[in-house]
Protein backbone atom coordinates (compact mmCIF):
# COMPACT_ATOMS: atom_id res chain seq x y z
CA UNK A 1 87.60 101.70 73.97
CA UNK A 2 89.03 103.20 77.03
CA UNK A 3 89.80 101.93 80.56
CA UNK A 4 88.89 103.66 83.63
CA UNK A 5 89.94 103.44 87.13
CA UNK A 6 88.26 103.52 90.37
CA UNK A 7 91.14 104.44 93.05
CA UNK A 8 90.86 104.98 96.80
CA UNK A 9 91.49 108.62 97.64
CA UNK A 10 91.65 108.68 101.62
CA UNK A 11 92.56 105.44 103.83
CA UNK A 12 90.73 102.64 102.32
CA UNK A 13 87.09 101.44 102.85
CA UNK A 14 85.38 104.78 100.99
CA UNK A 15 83.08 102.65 99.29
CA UNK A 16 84.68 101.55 96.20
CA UNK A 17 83.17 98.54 95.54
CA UNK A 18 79.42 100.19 95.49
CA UNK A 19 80.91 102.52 92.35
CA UNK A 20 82.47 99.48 90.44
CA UNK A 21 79.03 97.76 91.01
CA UNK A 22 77.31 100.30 89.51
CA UNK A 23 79.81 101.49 86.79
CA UNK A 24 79.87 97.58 86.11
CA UNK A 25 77.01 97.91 84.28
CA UNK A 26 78.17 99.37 81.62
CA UNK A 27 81.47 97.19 81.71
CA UNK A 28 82.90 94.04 79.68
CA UNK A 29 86.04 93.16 82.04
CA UNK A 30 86.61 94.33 85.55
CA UNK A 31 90.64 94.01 87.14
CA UNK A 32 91.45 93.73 90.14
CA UNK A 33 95.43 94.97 89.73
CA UNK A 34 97.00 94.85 93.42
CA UNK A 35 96.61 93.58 97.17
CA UNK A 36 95.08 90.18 98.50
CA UNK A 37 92.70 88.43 100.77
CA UNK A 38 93.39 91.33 103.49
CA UNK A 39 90.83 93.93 101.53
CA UNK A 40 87.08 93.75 101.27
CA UNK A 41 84.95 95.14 99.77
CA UNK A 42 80.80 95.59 100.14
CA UNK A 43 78.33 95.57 98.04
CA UNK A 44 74.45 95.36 98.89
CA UNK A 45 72.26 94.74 95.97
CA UNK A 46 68.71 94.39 96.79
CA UNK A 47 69.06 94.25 100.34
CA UNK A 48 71.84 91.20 100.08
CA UNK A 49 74.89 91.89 101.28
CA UNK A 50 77.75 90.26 99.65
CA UNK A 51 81.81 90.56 100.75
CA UNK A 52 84.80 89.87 98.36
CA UNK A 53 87.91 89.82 99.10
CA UNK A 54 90.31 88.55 95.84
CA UNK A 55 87.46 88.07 93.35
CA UNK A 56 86.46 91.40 91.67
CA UNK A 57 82.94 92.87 92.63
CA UNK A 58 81.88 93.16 89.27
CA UNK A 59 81.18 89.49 89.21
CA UNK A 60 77.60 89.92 90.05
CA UNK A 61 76.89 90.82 86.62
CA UNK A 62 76.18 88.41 83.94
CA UNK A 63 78.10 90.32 81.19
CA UNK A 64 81.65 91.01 82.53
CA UNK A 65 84.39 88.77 82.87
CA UNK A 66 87.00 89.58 85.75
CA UNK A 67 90.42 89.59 85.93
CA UNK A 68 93.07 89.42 88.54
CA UNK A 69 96.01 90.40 87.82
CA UNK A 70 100.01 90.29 87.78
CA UNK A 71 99.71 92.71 90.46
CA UNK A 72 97.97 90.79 92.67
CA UNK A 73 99.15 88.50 95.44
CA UNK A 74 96.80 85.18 95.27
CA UNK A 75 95.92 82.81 98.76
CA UNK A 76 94.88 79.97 97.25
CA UNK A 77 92.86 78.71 100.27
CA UNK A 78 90.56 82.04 100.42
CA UNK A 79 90.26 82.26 96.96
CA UNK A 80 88.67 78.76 96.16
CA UNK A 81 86.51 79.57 99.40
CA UNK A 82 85.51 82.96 98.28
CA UNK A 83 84.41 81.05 95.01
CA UNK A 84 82.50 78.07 96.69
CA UNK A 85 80.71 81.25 99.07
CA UNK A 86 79.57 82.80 95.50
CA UNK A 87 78.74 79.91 93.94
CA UNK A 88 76.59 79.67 96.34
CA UNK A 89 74.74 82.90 95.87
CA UNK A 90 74.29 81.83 92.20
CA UNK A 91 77.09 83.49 90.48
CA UNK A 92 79.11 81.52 87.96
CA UNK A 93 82.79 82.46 89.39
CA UNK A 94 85.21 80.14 87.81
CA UNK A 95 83.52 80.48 84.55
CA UNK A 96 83.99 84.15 84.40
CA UNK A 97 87.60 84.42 86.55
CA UNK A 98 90.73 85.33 84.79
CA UNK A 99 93.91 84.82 86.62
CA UNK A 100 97.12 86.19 85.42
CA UNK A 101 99.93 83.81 85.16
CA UNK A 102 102.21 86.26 86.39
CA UNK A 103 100.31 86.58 89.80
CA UNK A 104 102.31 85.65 92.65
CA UNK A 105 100.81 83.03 95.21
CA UNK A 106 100.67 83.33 98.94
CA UNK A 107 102.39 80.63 100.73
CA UNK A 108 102.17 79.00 104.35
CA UNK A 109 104.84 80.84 105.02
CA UNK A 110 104.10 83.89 104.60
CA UNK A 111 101.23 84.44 106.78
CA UNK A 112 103.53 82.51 109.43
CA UNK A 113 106.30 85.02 109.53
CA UNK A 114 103.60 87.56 109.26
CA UNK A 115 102.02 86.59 112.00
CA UNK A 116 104.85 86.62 114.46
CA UNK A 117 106.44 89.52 113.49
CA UNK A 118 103.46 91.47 114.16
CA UNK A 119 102.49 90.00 117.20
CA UNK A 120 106.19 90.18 118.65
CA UNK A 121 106.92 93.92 117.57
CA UNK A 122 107.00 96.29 119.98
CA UNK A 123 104.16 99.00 120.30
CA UNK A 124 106.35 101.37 117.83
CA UNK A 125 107.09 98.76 115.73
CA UNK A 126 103.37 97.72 114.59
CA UNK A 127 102.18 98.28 111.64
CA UNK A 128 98.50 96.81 112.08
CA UNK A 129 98.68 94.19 109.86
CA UNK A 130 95.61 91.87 109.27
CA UNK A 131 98.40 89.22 109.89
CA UNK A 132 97.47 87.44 106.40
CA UNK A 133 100.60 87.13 104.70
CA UNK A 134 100.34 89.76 102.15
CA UNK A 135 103.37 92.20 102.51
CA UNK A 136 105.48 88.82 103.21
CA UNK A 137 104.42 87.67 99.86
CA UNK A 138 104.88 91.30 98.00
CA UNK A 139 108.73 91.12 99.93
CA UNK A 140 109.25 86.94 98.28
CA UNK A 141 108.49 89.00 94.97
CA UNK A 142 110.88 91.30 95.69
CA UNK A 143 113.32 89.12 96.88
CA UNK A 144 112.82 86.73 93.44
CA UNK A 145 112.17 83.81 95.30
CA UNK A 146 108.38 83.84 94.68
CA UNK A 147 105.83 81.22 92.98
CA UNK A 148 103.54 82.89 90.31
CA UNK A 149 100.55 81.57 89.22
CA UNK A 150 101.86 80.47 85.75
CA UNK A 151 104.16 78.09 87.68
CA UNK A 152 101.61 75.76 88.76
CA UNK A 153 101.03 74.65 85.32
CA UNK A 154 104.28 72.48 85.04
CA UNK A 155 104.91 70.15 87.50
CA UNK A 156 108.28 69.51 86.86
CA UNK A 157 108.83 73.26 87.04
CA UNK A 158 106.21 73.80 90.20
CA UNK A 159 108.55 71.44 92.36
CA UNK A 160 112.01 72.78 91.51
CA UNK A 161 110.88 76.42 92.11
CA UNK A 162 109.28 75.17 95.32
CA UNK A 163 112.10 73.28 96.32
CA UNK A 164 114.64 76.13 96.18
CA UNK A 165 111.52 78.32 97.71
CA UNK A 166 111.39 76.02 101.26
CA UNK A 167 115.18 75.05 101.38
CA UNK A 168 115.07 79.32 101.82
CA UNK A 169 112.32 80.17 103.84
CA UNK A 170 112.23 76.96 106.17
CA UNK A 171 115.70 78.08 107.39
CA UNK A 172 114.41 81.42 108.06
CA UNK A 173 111.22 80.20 109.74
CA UNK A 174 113.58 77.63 112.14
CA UNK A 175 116.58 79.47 112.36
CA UNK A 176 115.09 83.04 112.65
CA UNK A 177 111.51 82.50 114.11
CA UNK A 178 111.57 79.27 115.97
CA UNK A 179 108.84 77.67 113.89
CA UNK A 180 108.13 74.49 113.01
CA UNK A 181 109.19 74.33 108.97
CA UNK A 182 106.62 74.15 105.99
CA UNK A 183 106.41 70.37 105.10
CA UNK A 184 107.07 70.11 101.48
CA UNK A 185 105.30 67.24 99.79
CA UNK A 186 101.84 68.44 102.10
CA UNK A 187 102.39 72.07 100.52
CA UNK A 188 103.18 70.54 96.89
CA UNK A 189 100.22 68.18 96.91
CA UNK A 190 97.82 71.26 97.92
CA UNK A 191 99.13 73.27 95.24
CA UNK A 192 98.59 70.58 92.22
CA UNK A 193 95.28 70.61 93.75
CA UNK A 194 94.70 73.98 93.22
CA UNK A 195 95.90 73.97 89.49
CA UNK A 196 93.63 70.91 88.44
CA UNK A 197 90.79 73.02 90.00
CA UNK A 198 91.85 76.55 88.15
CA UNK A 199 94.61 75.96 85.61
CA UNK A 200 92.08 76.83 82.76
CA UNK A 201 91.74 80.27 84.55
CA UNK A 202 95.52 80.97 84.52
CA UNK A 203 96.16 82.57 81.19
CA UNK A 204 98.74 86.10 79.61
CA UNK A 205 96.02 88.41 81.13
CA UNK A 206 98.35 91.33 79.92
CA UNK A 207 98.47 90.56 76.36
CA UNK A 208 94.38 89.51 76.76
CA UNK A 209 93.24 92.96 78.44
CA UNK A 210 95.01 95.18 75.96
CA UNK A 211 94.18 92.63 72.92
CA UNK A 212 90.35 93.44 74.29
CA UNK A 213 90.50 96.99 74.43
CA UNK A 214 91.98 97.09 70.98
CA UNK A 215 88.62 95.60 69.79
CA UNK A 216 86.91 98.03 71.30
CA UNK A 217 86.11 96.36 75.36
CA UNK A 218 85.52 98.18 78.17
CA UNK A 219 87.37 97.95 81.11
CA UNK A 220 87.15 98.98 84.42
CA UNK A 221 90.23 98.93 86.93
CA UNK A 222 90.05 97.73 90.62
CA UNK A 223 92.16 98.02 93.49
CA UNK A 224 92.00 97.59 97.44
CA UNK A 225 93.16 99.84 100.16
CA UNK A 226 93.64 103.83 99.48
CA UNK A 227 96.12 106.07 98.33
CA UNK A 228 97.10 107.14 102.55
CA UNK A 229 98.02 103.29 102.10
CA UNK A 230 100.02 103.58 98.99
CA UNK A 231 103.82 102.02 99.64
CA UNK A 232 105.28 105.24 98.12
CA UNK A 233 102.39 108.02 98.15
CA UNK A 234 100.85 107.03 101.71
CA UNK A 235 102.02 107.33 105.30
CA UNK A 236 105.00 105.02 105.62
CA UNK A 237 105.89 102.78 106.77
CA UNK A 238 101.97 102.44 107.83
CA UNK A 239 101.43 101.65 104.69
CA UNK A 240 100.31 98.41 102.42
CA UNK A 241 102.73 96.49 100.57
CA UNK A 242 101.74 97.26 97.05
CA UNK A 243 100.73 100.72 95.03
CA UNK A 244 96.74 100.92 95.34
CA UNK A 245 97.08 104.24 93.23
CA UNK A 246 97.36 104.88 89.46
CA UNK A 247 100.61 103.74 88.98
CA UNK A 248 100.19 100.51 90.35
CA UNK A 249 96.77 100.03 88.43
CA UNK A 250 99.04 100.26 85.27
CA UNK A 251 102.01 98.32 86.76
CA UNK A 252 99.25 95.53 88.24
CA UNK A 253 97.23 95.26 85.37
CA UNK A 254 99.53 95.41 82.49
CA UNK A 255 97.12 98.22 80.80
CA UNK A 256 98.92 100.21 78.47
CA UNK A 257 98.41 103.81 79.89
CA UNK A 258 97.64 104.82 76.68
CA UNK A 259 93.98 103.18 76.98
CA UNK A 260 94.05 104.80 80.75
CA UNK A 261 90.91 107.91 80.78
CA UNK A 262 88.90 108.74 83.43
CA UNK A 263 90.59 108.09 87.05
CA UNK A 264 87.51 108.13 89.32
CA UNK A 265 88.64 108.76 93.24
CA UNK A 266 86.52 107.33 95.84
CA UNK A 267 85.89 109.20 98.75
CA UNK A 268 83.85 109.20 102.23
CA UNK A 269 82.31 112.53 103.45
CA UNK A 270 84.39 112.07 106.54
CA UNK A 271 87.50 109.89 106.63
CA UNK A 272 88.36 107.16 108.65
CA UNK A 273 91.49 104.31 108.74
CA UNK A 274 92.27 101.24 110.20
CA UNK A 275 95.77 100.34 111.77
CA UNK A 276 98.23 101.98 113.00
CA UNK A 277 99.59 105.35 111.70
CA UNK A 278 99.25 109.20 111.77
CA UNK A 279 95.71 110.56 111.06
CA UNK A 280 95.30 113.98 111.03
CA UNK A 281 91.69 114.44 111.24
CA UNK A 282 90.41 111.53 113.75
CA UNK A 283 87.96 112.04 116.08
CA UNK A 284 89.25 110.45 119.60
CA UNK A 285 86.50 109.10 122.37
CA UNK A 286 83.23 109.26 122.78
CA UNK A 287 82.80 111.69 119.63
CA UNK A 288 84.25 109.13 117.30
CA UNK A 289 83.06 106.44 118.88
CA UNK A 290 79.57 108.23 117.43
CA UNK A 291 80.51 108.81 114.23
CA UNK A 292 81.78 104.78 114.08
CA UNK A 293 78.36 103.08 114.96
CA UNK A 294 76.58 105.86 112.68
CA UNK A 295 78.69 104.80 109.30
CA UNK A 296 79.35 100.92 110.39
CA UNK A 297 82.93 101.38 110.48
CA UNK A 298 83.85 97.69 111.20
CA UNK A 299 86.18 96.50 108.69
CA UNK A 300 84.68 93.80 106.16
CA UNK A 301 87.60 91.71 106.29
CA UNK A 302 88.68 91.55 110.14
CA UNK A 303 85.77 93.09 111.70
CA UNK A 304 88.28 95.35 112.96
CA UNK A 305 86.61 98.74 114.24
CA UNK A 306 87.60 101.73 111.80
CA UNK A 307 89.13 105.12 113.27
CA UNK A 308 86.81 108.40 112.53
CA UNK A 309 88.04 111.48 111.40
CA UNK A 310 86.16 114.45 109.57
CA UNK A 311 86.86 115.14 105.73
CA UNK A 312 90.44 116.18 105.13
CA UNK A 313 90.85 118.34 102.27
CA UNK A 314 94.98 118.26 102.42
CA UNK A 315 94.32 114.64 102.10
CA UNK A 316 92.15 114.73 99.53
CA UNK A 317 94.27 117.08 97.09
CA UNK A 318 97.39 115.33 97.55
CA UNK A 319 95.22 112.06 96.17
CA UNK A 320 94.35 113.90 93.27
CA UNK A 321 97.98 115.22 92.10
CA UNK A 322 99.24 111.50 92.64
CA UNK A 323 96.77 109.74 90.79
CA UNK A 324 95.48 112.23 88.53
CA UNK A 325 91.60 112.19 90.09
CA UNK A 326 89.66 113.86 87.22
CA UNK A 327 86.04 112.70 89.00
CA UNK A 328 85.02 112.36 92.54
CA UNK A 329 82.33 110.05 94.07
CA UNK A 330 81.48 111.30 97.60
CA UNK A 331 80.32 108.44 99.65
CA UNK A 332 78.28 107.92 102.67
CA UNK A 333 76.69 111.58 103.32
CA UNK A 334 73.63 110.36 104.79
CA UNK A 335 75.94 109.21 108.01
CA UNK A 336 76.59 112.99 108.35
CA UNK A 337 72.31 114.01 108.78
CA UNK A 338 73.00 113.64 112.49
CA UNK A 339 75.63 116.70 112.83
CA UNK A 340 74.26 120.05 113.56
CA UNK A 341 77.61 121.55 112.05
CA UNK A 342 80.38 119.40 110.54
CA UNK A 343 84.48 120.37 110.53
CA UNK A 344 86.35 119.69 107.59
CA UNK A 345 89.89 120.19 107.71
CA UNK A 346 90.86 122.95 104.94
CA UNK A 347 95.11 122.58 106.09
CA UNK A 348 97.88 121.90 108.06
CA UNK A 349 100.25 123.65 110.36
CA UNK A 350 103.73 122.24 110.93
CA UNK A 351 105.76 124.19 113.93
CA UNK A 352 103.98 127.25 113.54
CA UNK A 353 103.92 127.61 109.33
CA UNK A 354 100.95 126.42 107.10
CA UNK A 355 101.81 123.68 104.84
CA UNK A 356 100.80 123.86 101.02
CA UNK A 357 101.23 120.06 100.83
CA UNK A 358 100.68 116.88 102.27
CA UNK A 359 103.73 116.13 103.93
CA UNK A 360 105.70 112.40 103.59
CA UNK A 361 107.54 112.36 106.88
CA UNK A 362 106.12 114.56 110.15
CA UNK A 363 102.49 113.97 109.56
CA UNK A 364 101.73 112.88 113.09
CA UNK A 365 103.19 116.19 114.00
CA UNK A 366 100.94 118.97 111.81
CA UNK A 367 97.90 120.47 113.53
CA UNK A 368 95.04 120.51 111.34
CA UNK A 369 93.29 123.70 110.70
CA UNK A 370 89.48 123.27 110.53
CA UNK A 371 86.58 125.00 108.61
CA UNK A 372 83.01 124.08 110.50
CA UNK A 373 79.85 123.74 108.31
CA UNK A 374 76.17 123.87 108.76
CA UNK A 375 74.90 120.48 109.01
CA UNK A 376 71.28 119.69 107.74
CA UNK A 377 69.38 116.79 110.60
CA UNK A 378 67.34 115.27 108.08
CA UNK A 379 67.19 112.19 106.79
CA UNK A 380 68.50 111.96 103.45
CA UNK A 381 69.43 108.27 103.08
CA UNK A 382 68.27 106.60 99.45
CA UNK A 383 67.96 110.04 97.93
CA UNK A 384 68.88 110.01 94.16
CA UNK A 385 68.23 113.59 92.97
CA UNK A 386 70.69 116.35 94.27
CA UNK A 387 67.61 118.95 94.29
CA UNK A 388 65.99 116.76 96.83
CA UNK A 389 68.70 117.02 98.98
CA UNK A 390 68.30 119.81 101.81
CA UNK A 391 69.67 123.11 100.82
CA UNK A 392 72.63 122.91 103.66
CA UNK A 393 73.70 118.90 102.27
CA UNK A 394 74.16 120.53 99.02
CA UNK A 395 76.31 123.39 100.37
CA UNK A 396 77.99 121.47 102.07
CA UNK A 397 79.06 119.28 98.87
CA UNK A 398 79.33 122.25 96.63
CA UNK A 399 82.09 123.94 98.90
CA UNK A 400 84.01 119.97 99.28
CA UNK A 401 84.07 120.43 95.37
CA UNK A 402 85.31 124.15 95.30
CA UNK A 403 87.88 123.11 98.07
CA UNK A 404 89.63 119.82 96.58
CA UNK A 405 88.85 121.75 93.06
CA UNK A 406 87.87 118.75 91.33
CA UNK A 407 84.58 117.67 89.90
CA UNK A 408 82.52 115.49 92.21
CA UNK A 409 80.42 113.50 89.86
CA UNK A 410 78.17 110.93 91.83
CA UNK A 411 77.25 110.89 95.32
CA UNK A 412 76.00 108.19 97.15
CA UNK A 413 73.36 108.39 100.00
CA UNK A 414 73.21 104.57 101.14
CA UNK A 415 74.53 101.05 100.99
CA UNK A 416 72.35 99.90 98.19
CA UNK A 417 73.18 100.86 94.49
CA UNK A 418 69.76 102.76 93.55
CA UNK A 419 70.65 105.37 96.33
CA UNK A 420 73.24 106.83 94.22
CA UNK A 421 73.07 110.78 92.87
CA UNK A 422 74.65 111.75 89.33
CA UNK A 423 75.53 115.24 89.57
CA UNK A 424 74.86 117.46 86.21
C-alpha cells in the first residue's frame, strides 16, 4: 500500500492535525518525520479539545500505531508529560508509540543556549524562537556531537557519548554564555530514567515502516510547521530548523519515495504566521487584530498571538512546485462569513516588475497585488455539503482552485471533524 503525506502549505498552524484525524481513520501507522515539542497541533473531537506536541495526532484512534521518527528531535521531559496528559484522557500512548532509534534527543543544553541567544539578539537578529531548544538540537546533529535515541539503550555507550557531549558544550555554555554548566551524573541519571520507562519503544523504525508497507499498511506522514518555515524552501533565516516539506518527510521518516502518493497540502482560507519574518499578505492593526479573535489565532504551543494576512496565492503555488501538492484541504472558511468582500493576493511586484515566482531573498520588499472577492455574511460553520454552502462561499473556493491550479479536495468549516466537506 501507499503512503501519503499531509504537508503545511503556508506558515504553519493551517489545521493539519484536524485532516490527519480524519484521514486517520482509514490509517494503520501515522509518522511524525521532523520538528519537536515547539509545534502543536489541535484536534477537537466531540467537543474535547486535545493538544500534542511530539506524539502524533492519530493516536486517538484505536487502530493505528504512531511513529516518530529519525527526523525528529525528542525532549524527553515533554514527551513523557505529553504521555501521562493522554493517558489521562484514556488513550493507551506508550503501547502504541514507536520511537526511532535514530531520533536525536534534546538536551539541557540546548534549550539553555537557546534561550539566551534569543533573548540577547538584537531586534534584527531575532528569529522568534519558542526558546525550546529545537534548532540547537537540529545544529548538535549537524555538528555530530548529538545523542540519538538508540544510544540510551547501552549504558556503557550512553555515558561515553555523553561524556564527550558535556566536556563540549559545558565549555561553550561557561566560556561563551556565562552559564552555569550541565551537571553530568544529574543529566545521566535522568536519561537512564527515561530508557527504563521507553526503551521497548525505541526500535529501526526505518526498516519497520517500509517492512509494513511492503505487506500492504497504510501510512500516513506527519510533520509540524509549514513550508514558509522550511530551512531551504521558506523565508530564511526566519525559518525552522528542519525540512517540514516533502523532502524532509522522506529524509525524516526513512519512507522509500517509491511508496510516496498523494501529497495533501494544508491550507487556511487566509494566512497567518507567528515570529518574526517577511509576510506579504498581513493585515496590520485593528483589521488584523479582527481577523485574529475571529479564527483563534493564539498559538497552541506558546499561546503566542498569530499574525493575519489574507490568502496568498504566490505563496500557495510556490508550496505546490516544492512539495509536489497534488490535493488541497482549505481550512477554516467559516472565519471568513464576517467579510463583506475578501482580498486575496493573486502576485507580487518587486521594484516596479511582476514576479512569476516566489522569491528566496527580497520578500519583505515585493508589494502584493490583490484581487477582492464577494464575501457571503452567513453563517456557514459545521456545514458538510458544498451545495449548502452560499453561492458566493463557493465562488469564492472555486476561483482559489482555478488560481493555485490544483485540486482542492476537502474543506473544512469548523474545529470539530464532522464539519468537514469532500468535494466531488
Amino acid at each position: 500500500m501507499p503512503a501519503n503525506l499531509v504537508v503545511g502549505a503556508q506558515w504553519g498552524d493551517e489545521g493539519k492535525a484536524k485532516v490527519i484525524d480524519y484521514l486517520s481513520k482509514d490509517t494503520d501507522i501515522i509518522v511524525r518525520y521532523q520538528g519537536g515539542a515547539n509545534a502543536g497541533h489541535t484536534v477537537v473531537v466531540g467537543g474535547n479539545k486535545y493538544v500534542f506536541h511530539l506524539v502524533p495526532s492519530g493516536i486517538i484512534y484505536d487502530n493505528t500505531v504512531c511513529v516518530i521518527g529519525n527526523g525528529v528531535v525528542l525532549d524527553p521531559e515533554y514527551f513523557l508529560q505529553e504521555c501521562a496528559d493522554l493517558e489521562k484522557s484514556g488513550f493507551k500512548v506508550k503501547e502504541k508509540v514507536l520511537i526511532s532509534d535514530s531520533c536525536h534527543i534534546l538536551l539541557p543544553h540546548h534549550r539553555l543556549i537557546d534561550e539566551v541567544r534569543e533573548l540577547g539578539s538584537s531586534p534584527e537578529g531575532k528569529i522568534g524562537t519558542t526558546k525550546k531548544g529545537i534548532g540547537m538540537c537540529y545544529a548538535d546533529k549537524m555538528l555530530r556531537i548529538g545523542l540519538r535515541a538508540g544510544d540510551l539503550l547501552d549504558k556503557d555507550m550512553l555515558k561515553r557519548k555523553l561524556t564527550h557531549i558535556l566536556d563540549v558544550k559545558n565549555q561553550e555554555l561557561v566560556k561563551y554564555y556565562d552559564l552555569e554548566p550541565v551537571r553530568f551524573e544529574e543529566l545521566y541519571k535522568n536519561l537512564l530514567s527515561f530508557a527504563d520507562q521507553i526503551g521497548n519503544n525505541i526500535v529501526n523504525t526505518i526498516y519497520y515502516l517500509n517492512d509494513e508497507l511492503d505487506k500492504g499498511k497504510r501510512v500516513l506522514l506527519e510533520g509540524a510547521q509549514g513550508t514558509g518555515l522550511d530551512i531551504d524552501f521558506g523565508t530564511y533565516p526566519y525559518v525552522t530548523s528542519s525540512n517540514p516539506t516533502t523532502g524532509g518527510a522522506l529524509a525524516g521518516s526513512g519512507v522509500n519515495f517509491r511508496h510516496l502518493k498523494d501529497v495533501i497540502g494544508i491550507t487556511k482560507a487566509y494566512a497567518t504566521r507567528v515570529g518574526e519574518g517577511p509576510f506579504p499578505s498581513e493585515i496590520l492593526g485593528e483589521a488584523g487584530e479582527i481577523l485574529r479573535k475571529l479564527g483563534g489565532e493564539y498559538g497552541s504551543t506558546t499561546g503566542r498571538p498569530r499574525r493575519c494576512g489574507w490568502f496568498d496565492v504566490q505563496m500557495l503555488k510556490h508550496s505546490i512546485v516544492v512539495n509536489g501538492i497534488n490535493s488541497i484541504v482549505l481550512t477554516k472558511i467559516d472565519v471568513l462569513s464576517h467579510y463583506d468582500t475578501i482580498p486575496v493576493v493573486v502576485g507580487y511586484e518587486y521594484k516596479g516588475k511582476r514576479l512569476t515566482y516566489f522569491p528566496s531573498q527580497g520578500l519583505e520588499d515585493v508589494k502584493p497585488v490583490f484581487a477582492e472577492f464577494k464575501g457571503w455574511k452567513d453563517d456557514i460553520s459545521g456545514i458538510s455539503e458544498f451545495s449548502k454552502l452560499p453561492p458566493t462561499c463557493q465562488s469564492y473556493i472555486n476561483s482559489l482552485q482555478e488560481l493555485v491550479g490544483t485540486r482542492i479536495g476537502i474543506v473544512s468549516t469548523g474545529p470539530d471533524r464532522d464539519h468537514t466537506i469532500i468535494m466531488k
